[in-house]
Protein backbone atom coordinates (compact mmCIF):
# COMPACT_ATOMS: atom_id res chain seq x y z
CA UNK A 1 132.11 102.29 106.31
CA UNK A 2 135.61 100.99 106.89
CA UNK A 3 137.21 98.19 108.66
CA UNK A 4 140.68 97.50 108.94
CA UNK A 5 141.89 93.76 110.76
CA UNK A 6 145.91 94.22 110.77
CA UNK A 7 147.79 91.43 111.68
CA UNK A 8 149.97 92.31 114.70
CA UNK A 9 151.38 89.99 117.35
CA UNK A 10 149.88 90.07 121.31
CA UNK A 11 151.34 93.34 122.97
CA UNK A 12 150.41 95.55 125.90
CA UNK A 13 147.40 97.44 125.34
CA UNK A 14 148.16 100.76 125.95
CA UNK A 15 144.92 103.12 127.06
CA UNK A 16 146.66 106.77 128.48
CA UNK A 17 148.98 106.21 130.96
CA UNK A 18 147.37 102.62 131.62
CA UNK A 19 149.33 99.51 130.04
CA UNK A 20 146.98 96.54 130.09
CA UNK A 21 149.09 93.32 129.84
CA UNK A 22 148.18 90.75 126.80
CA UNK A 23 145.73 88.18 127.77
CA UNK A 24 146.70 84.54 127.71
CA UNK A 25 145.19 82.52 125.15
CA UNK A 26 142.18 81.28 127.08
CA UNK A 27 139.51 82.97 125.71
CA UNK A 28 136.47 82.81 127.95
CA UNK A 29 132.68 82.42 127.01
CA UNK A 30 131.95 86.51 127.90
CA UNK A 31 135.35 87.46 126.14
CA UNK A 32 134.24 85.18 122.53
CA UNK A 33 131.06 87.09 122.66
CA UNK A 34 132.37 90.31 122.97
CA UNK A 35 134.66 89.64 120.01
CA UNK A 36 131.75 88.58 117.87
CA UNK A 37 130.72 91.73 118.53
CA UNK A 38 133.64 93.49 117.38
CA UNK A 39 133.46 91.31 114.22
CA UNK A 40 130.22 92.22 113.51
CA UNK A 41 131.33 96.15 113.71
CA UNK A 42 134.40 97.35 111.83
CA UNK A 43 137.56 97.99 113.61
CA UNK A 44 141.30 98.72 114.14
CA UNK A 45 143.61 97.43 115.63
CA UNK A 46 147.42 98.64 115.22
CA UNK A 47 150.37 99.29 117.53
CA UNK A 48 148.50 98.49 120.04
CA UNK A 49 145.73 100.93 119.86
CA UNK A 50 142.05 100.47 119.61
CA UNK A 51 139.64 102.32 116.75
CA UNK A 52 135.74 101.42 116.55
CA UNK A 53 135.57 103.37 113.16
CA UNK A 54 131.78 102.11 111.97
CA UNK A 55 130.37 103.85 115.41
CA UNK A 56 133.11 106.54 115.57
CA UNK A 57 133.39 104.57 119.29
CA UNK A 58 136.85 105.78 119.62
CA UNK A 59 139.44 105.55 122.70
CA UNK A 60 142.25 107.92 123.01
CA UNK A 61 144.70 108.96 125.89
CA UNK A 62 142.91 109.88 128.98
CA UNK A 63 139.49 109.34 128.41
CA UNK A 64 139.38 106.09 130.15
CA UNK A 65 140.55 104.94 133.61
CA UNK A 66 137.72 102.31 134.41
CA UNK A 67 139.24 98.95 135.40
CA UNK A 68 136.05 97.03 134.01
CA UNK A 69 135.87 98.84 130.78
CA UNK A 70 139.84 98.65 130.37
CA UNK A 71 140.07 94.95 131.00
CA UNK A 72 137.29 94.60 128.72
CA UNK A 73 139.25 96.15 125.70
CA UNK A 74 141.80 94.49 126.66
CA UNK A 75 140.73 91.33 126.45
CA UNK A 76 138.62 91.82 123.35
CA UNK A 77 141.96 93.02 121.64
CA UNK A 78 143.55 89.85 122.66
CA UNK A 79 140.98 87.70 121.18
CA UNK A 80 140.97 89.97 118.18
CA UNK A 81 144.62 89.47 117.85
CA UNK A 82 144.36 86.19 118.13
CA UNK A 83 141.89 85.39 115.82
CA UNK A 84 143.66 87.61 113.36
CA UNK A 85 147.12 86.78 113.38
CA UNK A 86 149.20 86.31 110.16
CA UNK A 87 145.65 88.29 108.21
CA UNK A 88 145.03 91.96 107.16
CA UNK A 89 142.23 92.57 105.57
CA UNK A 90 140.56 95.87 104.41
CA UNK A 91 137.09 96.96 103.41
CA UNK A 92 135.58 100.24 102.69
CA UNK A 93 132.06 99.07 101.38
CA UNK A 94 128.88 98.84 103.86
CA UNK A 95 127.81 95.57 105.03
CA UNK A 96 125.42 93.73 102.85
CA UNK A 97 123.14 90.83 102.39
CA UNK A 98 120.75 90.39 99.51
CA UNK A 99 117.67 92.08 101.51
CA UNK A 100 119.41 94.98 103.48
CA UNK A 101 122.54 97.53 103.57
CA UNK A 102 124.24 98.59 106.75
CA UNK A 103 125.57 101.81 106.84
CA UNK A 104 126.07 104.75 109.27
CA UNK A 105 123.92 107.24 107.67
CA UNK A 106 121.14 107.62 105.26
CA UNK A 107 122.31 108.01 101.67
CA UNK A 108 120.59 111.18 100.15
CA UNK A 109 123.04 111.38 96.96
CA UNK A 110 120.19 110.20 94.50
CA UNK A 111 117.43 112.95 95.69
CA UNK A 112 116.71 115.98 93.84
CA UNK A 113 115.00 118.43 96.38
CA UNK A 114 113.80 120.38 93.57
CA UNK A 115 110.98 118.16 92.89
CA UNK A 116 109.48 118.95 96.33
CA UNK A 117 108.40 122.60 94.81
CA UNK A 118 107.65 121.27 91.58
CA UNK A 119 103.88 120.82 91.04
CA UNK A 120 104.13 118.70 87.96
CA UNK A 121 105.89 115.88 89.04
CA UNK A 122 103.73 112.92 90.71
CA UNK A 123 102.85 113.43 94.49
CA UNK A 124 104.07 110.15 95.20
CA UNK A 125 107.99 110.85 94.19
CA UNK A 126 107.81 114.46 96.07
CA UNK A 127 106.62 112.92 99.06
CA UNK A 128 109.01 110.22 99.11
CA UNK A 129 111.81 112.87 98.36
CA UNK A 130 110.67 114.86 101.40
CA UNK A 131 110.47 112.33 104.07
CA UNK A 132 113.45 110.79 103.26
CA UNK A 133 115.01 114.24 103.28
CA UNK A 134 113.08 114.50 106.64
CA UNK A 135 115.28 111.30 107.70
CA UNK A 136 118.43 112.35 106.99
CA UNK A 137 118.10 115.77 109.00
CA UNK A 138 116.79 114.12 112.20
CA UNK A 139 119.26 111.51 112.23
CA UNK A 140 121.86 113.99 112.08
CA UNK A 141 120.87 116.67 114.46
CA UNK A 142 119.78 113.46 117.02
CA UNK A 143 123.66 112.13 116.02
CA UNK A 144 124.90 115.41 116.97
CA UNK A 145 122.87 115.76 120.42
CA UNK A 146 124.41 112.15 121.26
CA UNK A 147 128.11 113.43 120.82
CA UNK A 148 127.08 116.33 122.31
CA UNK A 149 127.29 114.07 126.04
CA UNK A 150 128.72 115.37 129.26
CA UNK A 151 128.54 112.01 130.91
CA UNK A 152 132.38 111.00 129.92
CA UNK A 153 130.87 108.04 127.75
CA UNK A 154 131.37 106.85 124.45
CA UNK A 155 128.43 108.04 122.20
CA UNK A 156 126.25 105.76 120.56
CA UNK A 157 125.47 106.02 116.79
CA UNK A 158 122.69 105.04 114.91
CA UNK A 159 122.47 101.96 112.52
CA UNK A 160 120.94 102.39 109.10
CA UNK A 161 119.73 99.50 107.08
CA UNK A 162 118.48 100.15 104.09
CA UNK A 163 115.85 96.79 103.35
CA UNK A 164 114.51 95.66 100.45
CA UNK A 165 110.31 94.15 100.19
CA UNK A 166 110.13 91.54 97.81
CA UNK A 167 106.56 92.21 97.53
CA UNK A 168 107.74 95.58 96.37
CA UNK A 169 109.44 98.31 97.59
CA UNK A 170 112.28 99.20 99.85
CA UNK A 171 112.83 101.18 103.26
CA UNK A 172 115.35 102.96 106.02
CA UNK A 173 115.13 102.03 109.54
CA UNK A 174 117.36 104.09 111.37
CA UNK A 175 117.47 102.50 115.23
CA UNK A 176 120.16 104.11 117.71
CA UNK A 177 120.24 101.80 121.13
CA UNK A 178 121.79 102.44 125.07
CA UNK A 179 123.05 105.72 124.33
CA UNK A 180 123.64 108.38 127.03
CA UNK A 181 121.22 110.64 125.52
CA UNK A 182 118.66 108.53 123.90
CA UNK A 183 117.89 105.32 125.25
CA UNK A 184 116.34 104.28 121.83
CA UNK A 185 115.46 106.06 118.92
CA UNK A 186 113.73 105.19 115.40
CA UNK A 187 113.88 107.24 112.18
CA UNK A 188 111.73 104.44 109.84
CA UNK A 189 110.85 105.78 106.00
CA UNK A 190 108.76 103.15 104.05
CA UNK A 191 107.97 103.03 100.04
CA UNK A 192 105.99 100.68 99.34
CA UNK A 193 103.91 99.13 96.98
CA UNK A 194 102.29 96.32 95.33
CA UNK A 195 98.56 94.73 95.02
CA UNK A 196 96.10 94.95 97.88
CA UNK A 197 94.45 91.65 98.06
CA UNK A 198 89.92 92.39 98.69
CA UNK A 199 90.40 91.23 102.15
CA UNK A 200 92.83 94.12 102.72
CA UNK A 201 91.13 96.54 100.89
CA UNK A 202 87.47 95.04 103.08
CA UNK A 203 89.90 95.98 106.49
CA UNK A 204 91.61 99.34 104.74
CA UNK A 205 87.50 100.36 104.10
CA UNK A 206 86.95 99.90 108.01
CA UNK A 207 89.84 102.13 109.12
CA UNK A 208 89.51 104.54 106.32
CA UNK A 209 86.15 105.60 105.81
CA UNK A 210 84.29 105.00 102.43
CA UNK A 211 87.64 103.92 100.30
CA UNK A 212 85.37 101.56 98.38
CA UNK A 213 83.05 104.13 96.92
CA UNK A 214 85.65 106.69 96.46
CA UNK A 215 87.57 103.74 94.33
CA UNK A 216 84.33 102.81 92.81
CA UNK A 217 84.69 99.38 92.13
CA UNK A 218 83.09 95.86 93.25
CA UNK A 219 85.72 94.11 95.04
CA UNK A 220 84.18 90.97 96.49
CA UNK A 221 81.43 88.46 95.79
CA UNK A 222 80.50 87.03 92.69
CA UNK A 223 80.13 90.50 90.71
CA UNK A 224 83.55 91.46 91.66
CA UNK A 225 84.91 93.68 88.92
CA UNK A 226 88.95 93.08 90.02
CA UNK A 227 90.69 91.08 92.41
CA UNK A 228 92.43 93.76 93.84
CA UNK A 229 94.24 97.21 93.44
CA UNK A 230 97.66 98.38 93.14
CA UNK A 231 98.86 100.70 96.18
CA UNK A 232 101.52 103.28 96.79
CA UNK A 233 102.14 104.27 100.42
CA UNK A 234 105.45 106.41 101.97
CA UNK A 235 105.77 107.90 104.72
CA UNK A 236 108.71 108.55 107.87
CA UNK A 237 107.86 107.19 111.22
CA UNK A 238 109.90 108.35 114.58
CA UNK A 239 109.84 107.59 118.11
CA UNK A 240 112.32 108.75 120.32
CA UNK A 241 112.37 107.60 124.34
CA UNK A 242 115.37 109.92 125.83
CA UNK A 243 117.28 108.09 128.65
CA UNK A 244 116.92 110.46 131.07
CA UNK A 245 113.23 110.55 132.72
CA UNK A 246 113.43 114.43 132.58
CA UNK A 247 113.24 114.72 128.91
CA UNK A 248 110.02 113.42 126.91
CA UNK A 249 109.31 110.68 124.98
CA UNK A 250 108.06 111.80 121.49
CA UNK A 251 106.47 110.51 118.02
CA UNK A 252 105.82 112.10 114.64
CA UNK A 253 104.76 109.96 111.23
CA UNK A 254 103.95 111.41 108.22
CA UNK A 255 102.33 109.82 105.50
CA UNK A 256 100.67 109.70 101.97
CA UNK A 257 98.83 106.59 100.38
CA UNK A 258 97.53 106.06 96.92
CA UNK A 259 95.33 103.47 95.33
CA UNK A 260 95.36 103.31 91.50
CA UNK A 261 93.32 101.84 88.89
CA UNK A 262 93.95 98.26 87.62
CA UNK A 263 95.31 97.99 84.12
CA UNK A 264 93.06 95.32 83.45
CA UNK A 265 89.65 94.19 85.20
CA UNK A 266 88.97 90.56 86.87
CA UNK A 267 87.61 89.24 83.58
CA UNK A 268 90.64 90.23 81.88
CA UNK A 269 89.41 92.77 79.44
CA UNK A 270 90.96 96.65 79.63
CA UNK A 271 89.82 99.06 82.45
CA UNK A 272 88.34 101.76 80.53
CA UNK A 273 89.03 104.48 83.83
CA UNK A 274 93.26 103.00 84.28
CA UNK A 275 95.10 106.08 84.21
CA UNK A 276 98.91 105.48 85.33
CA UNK A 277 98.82 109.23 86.25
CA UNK A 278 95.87 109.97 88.20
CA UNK A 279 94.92 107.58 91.59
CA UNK A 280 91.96 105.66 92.19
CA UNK A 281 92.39 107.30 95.49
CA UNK A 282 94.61 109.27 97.82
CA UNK A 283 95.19 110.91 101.26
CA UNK A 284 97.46 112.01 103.89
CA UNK A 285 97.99 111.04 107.55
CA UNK A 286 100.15 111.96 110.36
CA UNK A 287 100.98 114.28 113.38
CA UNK A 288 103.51 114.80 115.84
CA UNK A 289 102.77 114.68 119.72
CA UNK A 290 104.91 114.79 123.25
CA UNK A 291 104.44 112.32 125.96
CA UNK A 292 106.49 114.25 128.96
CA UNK A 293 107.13 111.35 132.23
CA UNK A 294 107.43 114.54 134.56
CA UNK A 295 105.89 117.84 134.04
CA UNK A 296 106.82 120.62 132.62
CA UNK A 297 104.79 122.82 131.40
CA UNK A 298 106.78 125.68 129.81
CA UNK A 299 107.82 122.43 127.51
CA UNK A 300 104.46 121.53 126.70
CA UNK A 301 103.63 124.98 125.88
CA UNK A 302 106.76 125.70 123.47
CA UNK A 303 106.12 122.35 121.55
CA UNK A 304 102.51 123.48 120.83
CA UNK A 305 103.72 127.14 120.03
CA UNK A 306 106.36 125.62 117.08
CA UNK A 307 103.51 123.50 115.56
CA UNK A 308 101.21 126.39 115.69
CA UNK A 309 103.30 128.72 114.14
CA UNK A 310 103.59 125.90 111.43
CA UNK A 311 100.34 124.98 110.47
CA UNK A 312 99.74 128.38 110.20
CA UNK A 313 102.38 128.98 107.40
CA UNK A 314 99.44 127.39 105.26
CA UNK A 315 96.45 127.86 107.42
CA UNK A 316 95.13 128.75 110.69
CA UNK A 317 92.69 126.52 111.71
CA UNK A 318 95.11 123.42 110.79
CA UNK A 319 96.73 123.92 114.51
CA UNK A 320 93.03 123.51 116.45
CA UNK A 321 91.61 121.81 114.40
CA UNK A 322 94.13 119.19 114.84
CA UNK A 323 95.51 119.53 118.10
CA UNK A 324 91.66 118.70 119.01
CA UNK A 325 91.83 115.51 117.00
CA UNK A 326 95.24 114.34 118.45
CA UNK A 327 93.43 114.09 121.97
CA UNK A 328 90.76 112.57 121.13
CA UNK A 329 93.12 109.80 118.59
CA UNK A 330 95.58 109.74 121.45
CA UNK A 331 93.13 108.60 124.74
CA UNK A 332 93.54 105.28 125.82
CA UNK A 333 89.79 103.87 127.24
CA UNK A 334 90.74 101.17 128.96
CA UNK A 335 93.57 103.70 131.10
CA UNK A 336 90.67 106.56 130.77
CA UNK A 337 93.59 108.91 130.47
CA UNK A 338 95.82 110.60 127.36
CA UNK A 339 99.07 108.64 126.24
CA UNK A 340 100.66 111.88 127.13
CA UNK A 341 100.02 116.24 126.46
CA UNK A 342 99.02 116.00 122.43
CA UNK A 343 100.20 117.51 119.80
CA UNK A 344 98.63 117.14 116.32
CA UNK A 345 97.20 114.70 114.19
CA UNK A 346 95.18 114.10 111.11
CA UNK A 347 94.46 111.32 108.48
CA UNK A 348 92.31 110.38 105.68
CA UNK A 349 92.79 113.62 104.45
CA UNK A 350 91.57 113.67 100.78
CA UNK A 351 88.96 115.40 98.13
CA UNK A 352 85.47 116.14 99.89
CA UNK A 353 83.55 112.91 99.42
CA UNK A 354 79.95 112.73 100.86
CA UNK A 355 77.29 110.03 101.38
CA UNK A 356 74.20 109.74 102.67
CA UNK A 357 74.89 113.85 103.49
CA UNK A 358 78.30 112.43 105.88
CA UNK A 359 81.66 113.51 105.66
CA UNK A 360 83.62 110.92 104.73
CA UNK A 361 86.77 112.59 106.89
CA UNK A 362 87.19 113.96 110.13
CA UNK A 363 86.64 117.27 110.41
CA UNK A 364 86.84 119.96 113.46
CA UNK A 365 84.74 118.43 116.15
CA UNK A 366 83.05 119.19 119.42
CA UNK A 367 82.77 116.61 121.79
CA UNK A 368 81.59 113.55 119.73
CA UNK A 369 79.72 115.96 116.87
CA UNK A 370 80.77 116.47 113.92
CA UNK A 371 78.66 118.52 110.99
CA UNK A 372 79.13 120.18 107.98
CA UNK A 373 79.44 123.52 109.89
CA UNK A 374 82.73 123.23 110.67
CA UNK A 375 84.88 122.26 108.28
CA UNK A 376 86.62 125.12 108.47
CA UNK A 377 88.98 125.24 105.73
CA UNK A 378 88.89 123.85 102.28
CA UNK A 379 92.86 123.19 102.34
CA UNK A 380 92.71 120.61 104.20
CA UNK A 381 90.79 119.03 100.80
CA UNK A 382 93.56 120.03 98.58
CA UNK A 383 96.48 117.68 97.75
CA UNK A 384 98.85 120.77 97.17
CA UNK A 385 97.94 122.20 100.56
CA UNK A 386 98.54 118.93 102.16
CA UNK A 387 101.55 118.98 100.93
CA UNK A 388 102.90 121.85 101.87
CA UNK A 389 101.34 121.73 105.44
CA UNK A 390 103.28 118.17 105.89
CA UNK A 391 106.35 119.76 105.05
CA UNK A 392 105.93 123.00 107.70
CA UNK A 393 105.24 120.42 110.15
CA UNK A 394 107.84 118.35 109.61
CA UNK A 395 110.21 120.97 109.49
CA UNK A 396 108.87 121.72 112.70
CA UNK A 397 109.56 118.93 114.42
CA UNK A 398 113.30 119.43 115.20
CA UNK A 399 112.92 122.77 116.81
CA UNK A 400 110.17 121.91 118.29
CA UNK A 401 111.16 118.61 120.36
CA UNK A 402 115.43 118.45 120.28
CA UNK A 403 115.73 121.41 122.42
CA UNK A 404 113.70 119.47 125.29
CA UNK A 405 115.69 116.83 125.02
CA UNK A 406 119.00 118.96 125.10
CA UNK A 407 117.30 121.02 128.12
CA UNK A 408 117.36 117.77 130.27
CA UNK A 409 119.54 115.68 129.73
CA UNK A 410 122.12 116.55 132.63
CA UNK A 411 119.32 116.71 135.43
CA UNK A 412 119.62 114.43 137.77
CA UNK A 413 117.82 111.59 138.43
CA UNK A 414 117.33 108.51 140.38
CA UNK A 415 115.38 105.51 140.81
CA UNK A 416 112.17 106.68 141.60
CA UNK A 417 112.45 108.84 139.08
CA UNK A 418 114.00 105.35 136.68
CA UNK A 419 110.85 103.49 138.06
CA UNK A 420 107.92 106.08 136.97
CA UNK A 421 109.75 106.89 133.59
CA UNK A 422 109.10 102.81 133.46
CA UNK A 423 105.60 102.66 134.22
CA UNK A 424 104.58 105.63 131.59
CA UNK A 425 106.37 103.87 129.39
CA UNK A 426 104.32 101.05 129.73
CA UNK A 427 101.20 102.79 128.82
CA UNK A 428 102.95 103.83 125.80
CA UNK A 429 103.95 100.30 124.57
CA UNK A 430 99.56 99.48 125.68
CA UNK A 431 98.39 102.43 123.26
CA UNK A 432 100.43 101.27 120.36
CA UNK A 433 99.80 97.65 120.69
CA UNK A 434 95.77 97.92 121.51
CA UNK A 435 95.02 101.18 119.38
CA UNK A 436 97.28 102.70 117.19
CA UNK A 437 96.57 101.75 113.60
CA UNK A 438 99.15 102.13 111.66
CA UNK A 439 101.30 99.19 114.50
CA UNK A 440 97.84 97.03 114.04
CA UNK A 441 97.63 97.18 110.38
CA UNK A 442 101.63 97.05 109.99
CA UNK A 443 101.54 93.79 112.19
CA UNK A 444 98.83 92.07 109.71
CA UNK A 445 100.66 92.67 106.60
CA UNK A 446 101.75 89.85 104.78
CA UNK A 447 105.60 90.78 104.16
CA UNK A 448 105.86 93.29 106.93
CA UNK A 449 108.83 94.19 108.52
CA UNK A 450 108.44 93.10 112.27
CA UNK A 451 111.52 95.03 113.36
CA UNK A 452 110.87 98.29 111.98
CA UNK A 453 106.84 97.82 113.11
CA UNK A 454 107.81 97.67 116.60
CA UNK A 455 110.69 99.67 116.60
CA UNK A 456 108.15 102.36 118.61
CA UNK A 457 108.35 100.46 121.73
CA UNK A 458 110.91 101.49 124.37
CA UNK A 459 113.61 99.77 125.09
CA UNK A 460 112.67 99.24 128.94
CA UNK A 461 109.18 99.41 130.52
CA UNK A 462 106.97 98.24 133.98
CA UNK A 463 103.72 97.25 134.63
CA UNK A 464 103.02 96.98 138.34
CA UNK A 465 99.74 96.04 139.77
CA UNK A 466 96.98 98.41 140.64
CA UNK A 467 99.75 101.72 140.94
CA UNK A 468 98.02 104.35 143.68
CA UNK A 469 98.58 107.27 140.95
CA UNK A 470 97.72 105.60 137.62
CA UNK A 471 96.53 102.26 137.95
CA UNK A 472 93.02 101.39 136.43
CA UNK A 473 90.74 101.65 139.06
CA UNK A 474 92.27 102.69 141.65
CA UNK A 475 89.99 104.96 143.10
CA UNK A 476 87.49 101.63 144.44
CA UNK A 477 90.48 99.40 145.22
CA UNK A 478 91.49 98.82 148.44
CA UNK A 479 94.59 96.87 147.24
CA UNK A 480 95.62 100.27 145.47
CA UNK A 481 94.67 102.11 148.77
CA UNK A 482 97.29 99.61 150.45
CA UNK A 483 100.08 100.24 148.03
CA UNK A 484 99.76 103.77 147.61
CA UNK A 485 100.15 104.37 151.44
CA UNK A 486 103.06 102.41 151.91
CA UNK A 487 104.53 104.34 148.57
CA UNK A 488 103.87 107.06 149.99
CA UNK A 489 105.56 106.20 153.14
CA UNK A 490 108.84 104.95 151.53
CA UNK A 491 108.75 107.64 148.51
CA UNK A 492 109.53 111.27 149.36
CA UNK A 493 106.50 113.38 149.00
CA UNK A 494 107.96 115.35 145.57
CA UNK A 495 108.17 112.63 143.96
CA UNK A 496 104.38 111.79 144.87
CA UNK A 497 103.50 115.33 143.67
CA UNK A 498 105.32 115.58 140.54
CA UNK A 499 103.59 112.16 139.54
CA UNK A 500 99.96 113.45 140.36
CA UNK A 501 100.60 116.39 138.53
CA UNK A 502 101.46 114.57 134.97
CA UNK A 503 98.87 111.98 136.18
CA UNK A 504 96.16 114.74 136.27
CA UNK A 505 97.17 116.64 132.73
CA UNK A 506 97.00 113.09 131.07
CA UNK A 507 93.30 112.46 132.39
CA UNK A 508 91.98 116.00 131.59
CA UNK A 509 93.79 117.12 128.31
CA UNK A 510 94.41 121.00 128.12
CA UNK A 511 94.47 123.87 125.45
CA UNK A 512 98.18 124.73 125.82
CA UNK A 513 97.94 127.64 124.39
C-alpha cells in the first residue's frame, strides 16, 4: 500500500478541461469529514492532481464532468492541502494496529500449494492452504468483474484485514462496499483454535450429532474426566449481494473442524489416548447455493450443471445427494418457502459412527426418512475424499456463479425492481439470523468477531407488512388482499408476474436438472 501527502500550496484543481478554483479556508462540517476519509485511505496529491492509490480510485482527464463530484474533489483537495502544508510524508507499509492489517489483497506469499496433494501432511494445514488459496482467487476475479464496469464510475475495491484472536488464531475478512457491480461482498477465511469450554462442547453435541461419544470422554458433572478439549476449525465463508436486482445473490462456506485429545486429564495425570497427530474427532461442512431476486431459469440450471459436473469428479451421488439436503437446510418455516433455488450442502461429514443402529450423519433422504439403505457412497466417510470433493467444489464456484453476475449487470432496472430485490433480501438477512448455524453459533462465541459474523447480511433490505406475493399468510388476510390490489393497480403487470414466478420456485423447490 502506498501513500504519498506532498506539501504543495492551494492551486486550481485541474480535472480534464475543468479548472476547479481553490477553496477558501473555511472548511465545512461535510468537507472535514470527507477529508477524514481521505486520511484514512492513502493518497496523492501533486501539481494539482488527484491519486486514490490504496483503492486504485483514480481520476484522469475526461473521465469526470459532474459538478457535485468535481466540487467534491475539489474541496477535499483544499482541505488536504491545507492540513498538509509545509509536510511530505511517505509510506509504503499497510496500515496496522496490534489486532489487524489493512491491505488491498490477500497475501498468499507464505503458502505452499503442494501440500494440498500431499497426503502426509496434517488435514488441518492442507485445508487451511486451500481455502485461503480459495480467497485469493475469488477476490481477484470479483476485483476484476468490478473494473470491468460500463457505468462511467470509479470501481470499488475490496478491503482486506488480516485480524488476529487472542484466544488463538488469526483470519481474512475481505469486505468490498457500494460498488457498481457488487453492492457488498465478503470473502471471510477463519483459523482458529483454542479450548472448548463443556458448555460449548454440551451446545456443539446438539448441532452436531453424537460428538460426545465419538470423543469418548465425560465432560460434565462430577465424573468429568477433562474440563474441556482443544479445537481446530478453518474454513472460507462468502456472500456476495450484486447491485443490480438482475443478478443473484449467492453463498458458499467451506469448512473442516477437529477436536483433539487433551494432553492431560481433569485430575491432572497424563491422557493415555493424547495423540498430537490423530483428532479426537473431525468433519467437514459446507455448500454453495444461489438465491436469484428475478427468475431465470437457464441461470439456475447452469449453476446446478457446474456443481454437478464437480461432485462428480469424485463421485456421483455427491451432487443429489446434496442438492436434496441443501433444500431441505435452506427452507425457512416460519416463511414456508426456500431462501432461494439451492444448490448444495453437507456437514458433519466424518467416519461412520452408529448408535442405537442410527446414523450419526445425514445421509441421502426421502422426505423426512432416512435409513441405512441409502447411504449411497462410502466417500462421503473418507477424510481424503472429502477433501478432494471440497476442493472440486470450490473450484467450482467461480465458473459457476461470476458469469451470472457478469450476464446482468448492464440490464436495466428500476425501482420496482430496487424495491423487490429489497424485500428478498430481507428474507435472507431472517434465514441467517433465525436458522443458519454457523451465524448462531459464531454470534455466541466468546471472542468472536462480530464484523466478519455478520458480514453475510446485505447492505440494504425491506420488510413491509403482509406483501400480496410473499408475505406470511397472505392467502387468509384481508389486509394482504387490500395491498396486493392496489399493487397491482399502481405496479405494471410484469413486474407482478416476474415476482410470482420466483415466489412460486421458492415455495416448491425443483430438480434443476
Amino acid at each position: 500500500m502506498r501513500c504519498y501527502w506532498l506539501s504543495q500550496p492551494m492551486v486550481p484543481l485541474r480535472l480534464g478541461h475543468a479548472t476547479i478554483p481553490p477553496t477558501p479556508p473555511m472548511l465545512s462540517r461535510s468537507i472535514i469529514q470527507a477529508a477524514r476519509i481521505y486520511l484514512r485511505a492513502p493518497a496523492a496529491i501533486k501539481h494539482g492532481a488527484c491519486f486514490i492509490s490504496s483503492t486504485r480510485n483514480f481520476v484522469t482527464p475526461g473521465i469526470f464532468n459532474k459538478t457535485a463530484l468535481t466540487v467534491s474533489l475539489g474541496a477535499v483537495t483544499a482541505a488536504l492541502t491545507l492540513a498538509f502544508q509545509n509536510q511530505e510524508v511517505v509510506c509504503e507499509t499497510p496500515v496496522t494496529n496490534k489486532m489487524t492489517t489493512v491491505t488491498r489483497k490477500p497475501d498468499i506469499s507464505k503458502l505452499d500449494l503442494n501440500v494440498l496433494d500431499d497426503c502426509k501432511a496434517p488435514m488441518r494445514t492442507r485445508m487451511e492452504t486451500y481455502v485461503k488459496w480459495l480467497q485469493y482467487q475469488l477476490v481477484t476475479a470479483m476485483q476484476e468483474e468490478e473494473n470491468a464496469v460500463n457505468h462511467g464510475e470509479i470501481p470499488a475495491e475490496f478491503i482486506v484485514e488480516k485480524w488476529i484472536r487472542k484466544e488463538g488464531g488469526e483470519g481474512v475478512s475481505c469486505v468490498i462496499q457500494n460498488g457498481a457491480t457488487f453492492e457488498k461482498g465478503g470473502a471471510n477465511v477463519s483459523v482458529v483454535y483454542g479450548k472448548l469450554p463443556p458448555q460449548a462442547i454440551r451446545q456443539m453435541s446438539a448441532d452436531h450429532g453424537n460428538l460426545l461419544e465419538r470423543v469418548g470422554y465425560q465432560t460434565e458433572g462430577p465424573d468429568a474426566e477433562v474440563d474441556g478439549l482443544p479445537f481446530f476449525a478453518t474454513g472460507l465463508s462468502v456472500v456476495i449481494h450484486p447491485k443490480n436486482p438482475m443478478s443473484p445473490t449467492s453463498h458458499f462456506n467451506y469448512r473442516y473442524f477437529e477436536l483433539m485429545h487433551p494432553e492431560k486429564l481433569k485430575n491432572g495425570s497424563p491422557n493415555p489416548r493424547y495423540d498430537p497427530n490423530e483428532p479426537a474427532a473431525w468433519w467437514f461442512g459446507g455448500g454453495a447455493d444461489l438465491t436469484p431476486i428475478y427468475l431465470y431459469p437457464e441461470d439456475a440450471i447452469h449453476f446446478h450443471e457446474i456443481h454437478r459436473k464437480a461432485g462428480e469428479l469424485e463421485d456421483a451421488a455427491f451432487y443429489p445427494t446434496w442438492k436434496k439436503w441443501c433444500d431441505k437446510y435452506f427452507w425457512i418455516t416460519h416463511r414456508n418457502e426456500n431462501r432461494g433455488i439451492g444448490g448444495i450442502f453437507f456437514d458433519d461429514l466424518t467416519v461412520p459412527h452408529k448408535s442405537k443402529n442410527v446414523p450419526t450423519f445425514i445421509p441421502l433422504f426421502d422426505g423426512e426418512k432416512y435409513s441405512d439403505k441409502q447411504l449411497i457412497s462410502e466417500k462421503q466417510h473418507d477424510k481424503e475424499s472429502l477433501f478432494r470433493a471440497v476442493r472440486a467444489f470450490g473450484d467450482a464456484f467461480i465458473p459457476a456463479y461470476l458469469p451470472l453476475v457478469h450476464k446482468h449487470k448492464n440490464d436495466k432496472f428500476n425501482e420496482y425492481n430496487v424495491e423487490w430485490q429489497q424485500m428478498r433480501r430481507g428474507k435472507y438477512a431472517e434465514f441467517n439470523l433465525v436458522y443458519d448455524r454457523g451465524t448462531k453459533f459464531g454470534l455466541m462465541t466468546p471472542g468472536a468477531r462480530i464484523e466478519s459474523i455478520l458480514m453475510s447480511l446485505p447492505l440494504h433490505a425491506r420488510w413491509e407488512y403482509m406483501d400480496g406475493v410473499s408475505g406470511t399468510g397472505r392467502a387468509n388476510s384481508a389486509a394482504a388482499k387490500l395491498l396486493d390490489s392496489e399493487r397491482r393497480r399502481e405496479y405494471p403487470e410484469e413486474e407482478m408476474r416476474a415476482r410470482e414466478a420466483i415466489q412460486t420456485v421458492l415455495e416448491n423447490p425443483r430438480d434443476w436438472l
